[in-house]
Structures are given as C-alpha cells and as structure tokens.
Protein backbone atom coordinates (compact mmCIF):
# COMPACT_ATOMS: atom_id res chain seq x y z
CA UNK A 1 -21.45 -71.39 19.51
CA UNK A 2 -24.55 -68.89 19.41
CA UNK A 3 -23.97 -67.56 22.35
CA UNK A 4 -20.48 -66.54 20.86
CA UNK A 5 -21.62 -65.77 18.03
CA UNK A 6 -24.62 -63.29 19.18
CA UNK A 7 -21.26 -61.50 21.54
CA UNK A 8 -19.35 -60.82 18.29
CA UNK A 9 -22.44 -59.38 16.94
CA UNK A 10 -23.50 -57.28 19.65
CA UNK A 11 -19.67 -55.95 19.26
CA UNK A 12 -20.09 -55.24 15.85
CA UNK A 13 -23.09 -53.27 16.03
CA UNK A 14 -21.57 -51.32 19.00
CA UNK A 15 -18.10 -50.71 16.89
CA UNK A 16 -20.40 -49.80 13.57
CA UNK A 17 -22.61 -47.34 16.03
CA UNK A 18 -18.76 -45.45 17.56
CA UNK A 19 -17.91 -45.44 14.01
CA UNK A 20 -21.33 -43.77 12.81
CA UNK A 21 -21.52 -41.46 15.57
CA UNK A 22 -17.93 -40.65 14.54
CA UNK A 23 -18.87 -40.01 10.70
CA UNK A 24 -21.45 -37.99 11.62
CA UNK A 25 -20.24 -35.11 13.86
CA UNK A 26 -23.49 -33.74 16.17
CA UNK A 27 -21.81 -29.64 15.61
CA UNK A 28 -22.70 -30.12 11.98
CA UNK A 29 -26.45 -29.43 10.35
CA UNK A 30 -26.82 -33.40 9.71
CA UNK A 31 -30.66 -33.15 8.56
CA UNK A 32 -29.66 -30.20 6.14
CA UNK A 33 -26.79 -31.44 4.25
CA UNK A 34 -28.61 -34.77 3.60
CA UNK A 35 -31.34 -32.96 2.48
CA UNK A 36 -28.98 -30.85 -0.31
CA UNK A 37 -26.65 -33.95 -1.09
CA UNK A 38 -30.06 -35.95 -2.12
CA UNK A 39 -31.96 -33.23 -3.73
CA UNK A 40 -29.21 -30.64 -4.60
CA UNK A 41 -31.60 -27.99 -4.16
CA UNK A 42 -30.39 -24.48 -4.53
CA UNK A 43 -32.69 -23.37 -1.11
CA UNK A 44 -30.30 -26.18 0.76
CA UNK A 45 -27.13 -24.82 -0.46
CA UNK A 46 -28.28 -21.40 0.17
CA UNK A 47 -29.05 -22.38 3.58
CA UNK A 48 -25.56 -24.38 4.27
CA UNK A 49 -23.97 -20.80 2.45
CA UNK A 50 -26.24 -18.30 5.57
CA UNK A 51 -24.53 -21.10 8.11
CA UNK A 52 -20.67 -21.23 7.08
CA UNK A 53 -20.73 -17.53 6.28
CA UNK A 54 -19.11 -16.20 9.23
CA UNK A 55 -15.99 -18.80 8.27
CA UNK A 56 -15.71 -16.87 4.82
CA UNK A 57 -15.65 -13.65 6.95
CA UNK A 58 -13.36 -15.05 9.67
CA UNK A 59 -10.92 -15.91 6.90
CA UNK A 60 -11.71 -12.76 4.73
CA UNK A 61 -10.36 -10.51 7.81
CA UNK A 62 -7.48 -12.41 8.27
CA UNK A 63 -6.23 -12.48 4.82
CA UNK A 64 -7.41 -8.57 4.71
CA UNK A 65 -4.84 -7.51 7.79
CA UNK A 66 -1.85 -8.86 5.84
CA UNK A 67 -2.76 -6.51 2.51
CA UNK A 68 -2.81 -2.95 1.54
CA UNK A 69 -5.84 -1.10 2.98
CA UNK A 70 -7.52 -0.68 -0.66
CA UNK A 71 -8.17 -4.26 -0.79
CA UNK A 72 -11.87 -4.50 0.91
CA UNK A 73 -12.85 -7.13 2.94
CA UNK A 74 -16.00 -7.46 0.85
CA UNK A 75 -14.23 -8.34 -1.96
CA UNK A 76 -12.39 -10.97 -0.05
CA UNK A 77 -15.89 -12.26 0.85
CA UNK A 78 -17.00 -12.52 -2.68
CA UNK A 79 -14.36 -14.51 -3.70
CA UNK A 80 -14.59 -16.76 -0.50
CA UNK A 81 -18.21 -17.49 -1.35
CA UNK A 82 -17.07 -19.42 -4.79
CA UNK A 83 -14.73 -21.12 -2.39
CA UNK A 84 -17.23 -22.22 -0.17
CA UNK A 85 -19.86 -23.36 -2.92
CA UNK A 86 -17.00 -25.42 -4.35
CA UNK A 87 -16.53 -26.87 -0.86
CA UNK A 88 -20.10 -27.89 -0.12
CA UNK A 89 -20.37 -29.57 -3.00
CA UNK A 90 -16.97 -31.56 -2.43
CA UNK A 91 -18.03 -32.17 1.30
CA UNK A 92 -18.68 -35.86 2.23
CA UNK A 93 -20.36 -35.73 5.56
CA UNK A 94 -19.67 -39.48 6.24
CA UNK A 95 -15.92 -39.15 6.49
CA UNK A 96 -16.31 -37.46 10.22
CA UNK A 97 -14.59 -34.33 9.36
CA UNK A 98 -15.92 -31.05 10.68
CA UNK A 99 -16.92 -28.58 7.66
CA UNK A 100 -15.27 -25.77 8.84
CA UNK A 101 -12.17 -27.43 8.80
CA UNK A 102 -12.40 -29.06 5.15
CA UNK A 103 -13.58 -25.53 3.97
CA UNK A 104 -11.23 -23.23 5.27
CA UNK A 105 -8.45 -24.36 3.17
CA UNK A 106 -11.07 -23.74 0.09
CA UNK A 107 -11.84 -20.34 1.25
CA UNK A 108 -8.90 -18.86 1.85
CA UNK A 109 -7.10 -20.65 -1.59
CA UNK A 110 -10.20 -18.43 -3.34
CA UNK A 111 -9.32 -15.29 -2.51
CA UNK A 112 -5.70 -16.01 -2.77
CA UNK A 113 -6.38 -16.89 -6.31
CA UNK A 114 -8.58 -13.62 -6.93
CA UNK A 115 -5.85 -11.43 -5.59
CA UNK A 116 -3.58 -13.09 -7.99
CA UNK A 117 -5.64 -12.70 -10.82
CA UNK A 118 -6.46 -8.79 -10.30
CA UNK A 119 -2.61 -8.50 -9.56
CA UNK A 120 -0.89 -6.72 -12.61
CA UNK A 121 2.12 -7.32 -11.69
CA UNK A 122 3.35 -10.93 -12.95
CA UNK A 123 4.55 -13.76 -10.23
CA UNK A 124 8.34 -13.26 -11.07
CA UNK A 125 8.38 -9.71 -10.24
CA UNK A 126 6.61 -10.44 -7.20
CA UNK A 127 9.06 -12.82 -6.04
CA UNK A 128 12.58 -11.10 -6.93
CA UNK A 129 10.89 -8.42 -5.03
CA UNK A 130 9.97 -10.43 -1.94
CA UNK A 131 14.00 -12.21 -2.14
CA UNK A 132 15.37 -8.79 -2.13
CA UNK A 133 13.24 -7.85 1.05
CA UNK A 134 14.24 -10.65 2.85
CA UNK A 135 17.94 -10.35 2.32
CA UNK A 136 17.59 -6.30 3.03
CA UNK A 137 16.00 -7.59 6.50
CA UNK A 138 18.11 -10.14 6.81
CA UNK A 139 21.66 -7.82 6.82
CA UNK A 140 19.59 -5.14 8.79
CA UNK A 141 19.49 -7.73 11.71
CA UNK A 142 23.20 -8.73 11.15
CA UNK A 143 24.74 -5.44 10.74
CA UNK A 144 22.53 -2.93 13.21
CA UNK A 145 22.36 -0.63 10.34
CA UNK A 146 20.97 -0.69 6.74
CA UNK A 147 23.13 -2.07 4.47
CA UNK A 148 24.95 -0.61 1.38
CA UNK A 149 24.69 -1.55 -2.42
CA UNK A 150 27.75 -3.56 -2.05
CA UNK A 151 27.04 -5.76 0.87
CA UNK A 152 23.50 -6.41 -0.64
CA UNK A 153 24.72 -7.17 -3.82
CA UNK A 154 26.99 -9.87 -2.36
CA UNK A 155 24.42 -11.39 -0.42
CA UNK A 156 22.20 -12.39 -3.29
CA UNK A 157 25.74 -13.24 -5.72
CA UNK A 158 25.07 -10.07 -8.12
CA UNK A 159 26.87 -7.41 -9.45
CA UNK A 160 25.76 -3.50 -8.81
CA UNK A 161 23.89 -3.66 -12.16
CA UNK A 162 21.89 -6.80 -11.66
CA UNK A 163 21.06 -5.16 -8.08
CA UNK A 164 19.73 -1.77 -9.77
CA UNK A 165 17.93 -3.90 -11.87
CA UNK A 166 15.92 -5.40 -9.65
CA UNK A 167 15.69 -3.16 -7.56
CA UNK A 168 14.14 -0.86 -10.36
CA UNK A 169 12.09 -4.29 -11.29
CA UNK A 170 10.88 -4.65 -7.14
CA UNK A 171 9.65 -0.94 -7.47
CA UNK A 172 6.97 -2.03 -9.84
CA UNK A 173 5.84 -3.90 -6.80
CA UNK A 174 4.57 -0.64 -5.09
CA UNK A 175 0.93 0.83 -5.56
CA UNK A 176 -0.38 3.64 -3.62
CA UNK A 177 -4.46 3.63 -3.80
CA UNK A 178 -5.07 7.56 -3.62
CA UNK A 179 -8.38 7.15 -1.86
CA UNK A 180 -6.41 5.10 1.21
CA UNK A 181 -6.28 6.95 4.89
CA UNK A 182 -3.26 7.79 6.13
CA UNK A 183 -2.29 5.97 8.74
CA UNK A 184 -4.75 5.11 11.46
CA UNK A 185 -7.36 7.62 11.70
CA UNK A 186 -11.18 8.04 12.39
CA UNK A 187 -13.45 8.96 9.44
CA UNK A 188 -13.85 12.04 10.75
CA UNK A 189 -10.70 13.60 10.25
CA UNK A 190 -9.21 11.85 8.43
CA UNK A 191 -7.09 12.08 5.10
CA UNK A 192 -6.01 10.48 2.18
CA UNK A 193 -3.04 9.97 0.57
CA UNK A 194 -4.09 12.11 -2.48
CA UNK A 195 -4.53 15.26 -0.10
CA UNK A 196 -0.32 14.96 0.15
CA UNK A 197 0.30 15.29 -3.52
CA UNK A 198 2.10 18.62 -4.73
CA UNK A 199 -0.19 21.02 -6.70
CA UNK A 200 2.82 21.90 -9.04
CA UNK A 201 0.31 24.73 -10.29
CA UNK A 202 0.24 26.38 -7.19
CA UNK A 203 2.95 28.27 -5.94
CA UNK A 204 4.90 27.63 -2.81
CA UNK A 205 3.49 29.39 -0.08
CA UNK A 206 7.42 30.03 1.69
CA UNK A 207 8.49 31.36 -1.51
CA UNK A 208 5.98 33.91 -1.93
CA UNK A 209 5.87 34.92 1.77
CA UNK A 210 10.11 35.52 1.27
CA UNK A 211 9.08 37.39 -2.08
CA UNK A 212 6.68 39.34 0.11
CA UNK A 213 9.58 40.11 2.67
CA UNK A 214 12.26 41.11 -0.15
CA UNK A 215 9.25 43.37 -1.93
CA UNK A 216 8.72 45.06 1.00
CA UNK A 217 12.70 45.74 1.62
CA UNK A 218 13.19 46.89 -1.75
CA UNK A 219 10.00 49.51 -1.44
CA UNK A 220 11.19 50.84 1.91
CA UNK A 221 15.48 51.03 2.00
CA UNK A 222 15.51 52.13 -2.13
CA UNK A 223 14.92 54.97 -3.69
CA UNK A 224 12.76 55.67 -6.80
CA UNK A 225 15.89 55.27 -9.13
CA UNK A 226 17.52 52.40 -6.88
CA UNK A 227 14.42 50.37 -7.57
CA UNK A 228 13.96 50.79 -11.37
CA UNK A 229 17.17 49.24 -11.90
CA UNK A 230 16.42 46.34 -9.37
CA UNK A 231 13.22 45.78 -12.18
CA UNK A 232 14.67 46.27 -15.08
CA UNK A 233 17.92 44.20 -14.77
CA UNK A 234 16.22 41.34 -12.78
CA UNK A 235 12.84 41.30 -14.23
CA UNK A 236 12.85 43.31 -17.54
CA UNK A 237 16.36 41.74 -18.47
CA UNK A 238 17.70 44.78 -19.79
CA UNK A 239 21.91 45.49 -19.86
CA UNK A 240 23.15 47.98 -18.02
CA UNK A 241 24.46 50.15 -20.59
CA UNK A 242 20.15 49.55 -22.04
CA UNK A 243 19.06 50.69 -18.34
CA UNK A 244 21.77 53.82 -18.42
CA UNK A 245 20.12 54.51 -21.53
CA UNK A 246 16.45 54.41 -19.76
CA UNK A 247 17.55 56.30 -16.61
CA UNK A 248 19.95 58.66 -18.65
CA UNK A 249 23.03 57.24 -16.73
CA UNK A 250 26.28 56.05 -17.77
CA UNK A 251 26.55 52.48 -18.42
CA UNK A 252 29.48 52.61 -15.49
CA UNK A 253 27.47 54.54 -12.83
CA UNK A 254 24.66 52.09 -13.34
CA UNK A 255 27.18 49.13 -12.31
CA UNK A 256 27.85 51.40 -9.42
CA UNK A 257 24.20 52.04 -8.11
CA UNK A 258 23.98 47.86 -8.71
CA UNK A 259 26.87 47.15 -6.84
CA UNK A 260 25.54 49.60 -4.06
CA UNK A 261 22.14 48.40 -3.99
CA UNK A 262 22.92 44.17 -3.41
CA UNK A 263 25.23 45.22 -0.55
CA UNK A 264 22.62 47.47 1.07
CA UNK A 265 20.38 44.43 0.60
CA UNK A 266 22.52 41.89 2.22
CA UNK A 267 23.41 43.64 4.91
CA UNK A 268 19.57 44.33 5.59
CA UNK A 269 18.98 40.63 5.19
CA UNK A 270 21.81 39.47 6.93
CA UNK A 271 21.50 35.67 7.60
CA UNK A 272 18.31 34.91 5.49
CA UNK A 273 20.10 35.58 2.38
CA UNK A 274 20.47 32.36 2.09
CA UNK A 275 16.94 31.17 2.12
CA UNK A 276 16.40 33.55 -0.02
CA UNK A 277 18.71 32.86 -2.90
C-alpha cells in the first residue's frame, strides 16, 4: 500500500510540474511580470510596455494599410498603448497563454475605438454607405459593366429616390486630407492633393493664350475702323446705330462692316472657331 501510494504521488507531482511548466510559458518575461503583479510598480509596467511595444506597432501598421493615408501610424500607436496597459493589467500569467496573443485583440479593439470616436460621421451613415458599396461591387462582377440607377435600386428593394438619398447620405462618407500625397510618390517630388485645386482667381491659361491668338488676328487682318467696331460692340457694348454715331457711319453700313468683319475672321480661323467660341 505505500509503495502504491508513493507511485500515485510521484505521478502527481510529475502531472502538477507538465501543468506548471504549461502555465508558465518560458517566451514570456516570468521574473518581470511577477515582479509588477506583486508590487504594481509603474517601473515594471513600463518595462512590460518597452517589451510588447513592437506588437502595438505590428498591429498599428496593419490597421494603418486598410485607412486613408492621413491617419498616422503614430496615432494608431497611441491609442494601442491604452490597449496594452489595459491588457497587462488583465493578464493572468498562470493560465499558460502567451501575452501577445491575449493582447492583440486589446490593441487592435483600441484603436478601432479611437478611430470611431474621432470619426464625424455617425455609425449609420457609415454602414448604408458600406451596403451600397457592396451591392455596386457586387452587380459590377455580375454584369461586366457598372450598373445603372435602376438595376441598383432593385438590388437593395428601393425606389430611385431612396437610392439618391443615400447615395447623397454615402457621399458624406468621403474626406480628402489636403496635405495627403498623391498617389505613391517619394518626398522629394512629390505633391499633394491641395496643389490640384482650381485657383478660380486665376485665369485659365488656354483661354488667354486663344485671346492672345484672336488679339493678334484682329491687329493684323483689320483695319483701324474694322477694329473700333470689333471694341466697341463687343467690349464697350455700344448699338450700332451708337457706334455709326462714333465713327460717323450709318447705322446700316455699320451692320455691313460687322457682317464683313466675323466672316473675314472665320475664314482666318477656320477650324478653331470652335475652341474659340
């Protein structure tokens, strides 16, 4: 009976020493995180943050290359630190489970829930705008070609005014950040998306080189008289019985000089009359 009895303890000890070695995994900074869950000293959770760091930016990267460029992956981090405070002090080190994998879950639901607080559009929004997408992808594939209103519309079981609506409800989805790069591009020549907005102050540089062109028709195939009426009835808006007054013309051999002067211009023109118009 003690001989038996010494066996089943010898097997106990050996079962309780598999399952300490298995609560207990040797990849993990044992000595430290007993140290900071008996003392909860800020210098051992500082030094548990400095080890599990690259995790937060592992993560931060990942969640990064599925967003808009303006999102930083800094700010990513920040958020994934709270995560991974929150998950070293939830960490039981007994229950055999690696760290990294009980605090990648935390991490990543951080910055998840930073992005959706910073996020001014509300939930909803977001997710008519997502369903919309997805169908629009979904009859792409089907029919080879985008689809129209109409086939969209009876996909999701809406009329053509519940579709404009949200569509015009999805488009408050969209944010350009004007200091983002266009594209992918070095630093060194590269440009943002603010360099592509129209200076409505500034004038079109094709429409004043084709004013330039016409100006310099006008001076050379008119005469004197020929080009004082092109001024005054185009640009000084005067009538041409008010520019046969100014010239000392008839009001009827003004309309003729006019009528002579656009078809010596179009034929001079010829096919870039168009353009010009």
């Amino acid at each position: 009976m003690a001989r038996t009895a010494a066996k089943v303890a010898a097997a106990a000890t050996t079962k309780s020493g598999a399952i300490a070695r298995k609560k207990a995994p040797t990849d993990e900074p044992v000595d430290l995180w007993r140290e900071y869950k008996a003392t909860k000293s800020d210098a051992a959770r500082n030094k548990l943050i400095e080890t599990y760091l690259p995790v937060v930016r592992y993560t931060a990267e990942r969640v990064a290359a599925k967003l808009p460029q303006n999102v930083e992956v800094d700010d990513l981090m920040s958020a994934g630190i709270f995560g991974l405070m929150d998950a070293i002090d939830g960490f039981d080190l007994e229950r055999g489970v690696k760290f990294k994998t009980f605090c990648s879950q935390r991490v990543r639901g951080a910055m998840l829930d930073e992005l959706r607080a910073c996020d001014w559009v509300p939930r909803l929004v977001r997710t008519k705008a997502s369903h919309l997408e997805h169908a629009t992808r979904a009859l792409e594939a089907e029919l080879r070609r985008p689809p129209t209103d109409i086939e969209l519309a009876e996909r999701l079981g809406l009329s053509l005014a519940e579709l404009d609506e949200l569509a015009r409800e999805a488009s408050a989805t969209s944010i350009v950040s004007f200091s983002e790069k266009w594209q992918d591009q070095d630093e060194q020549h590269a440009f943002h998306a603010v360099d592509l907005l129209e200076d409505r102050r500034v004038e079109s540089p094709i429409d004043e080189l084709q004013r330039k062109d016409v100006m310099e028709i006008v001076t050379k195939e008119l005469s004197l008289k020929e080009r004082l009426i092109v001024l005054l009835y185009y640009f000084e808006e005067l009538t041409m019985r008010e520019i046969g007054l100014v010239l000392d013309l008839s009001e009827s051999r003004v309309c003729q000089l006019h009528t002579r002067i656009m078809a010596r211009l179009e034929a001079k023109l010829g096919s870039r009359i168009k353009d010009l118009r």
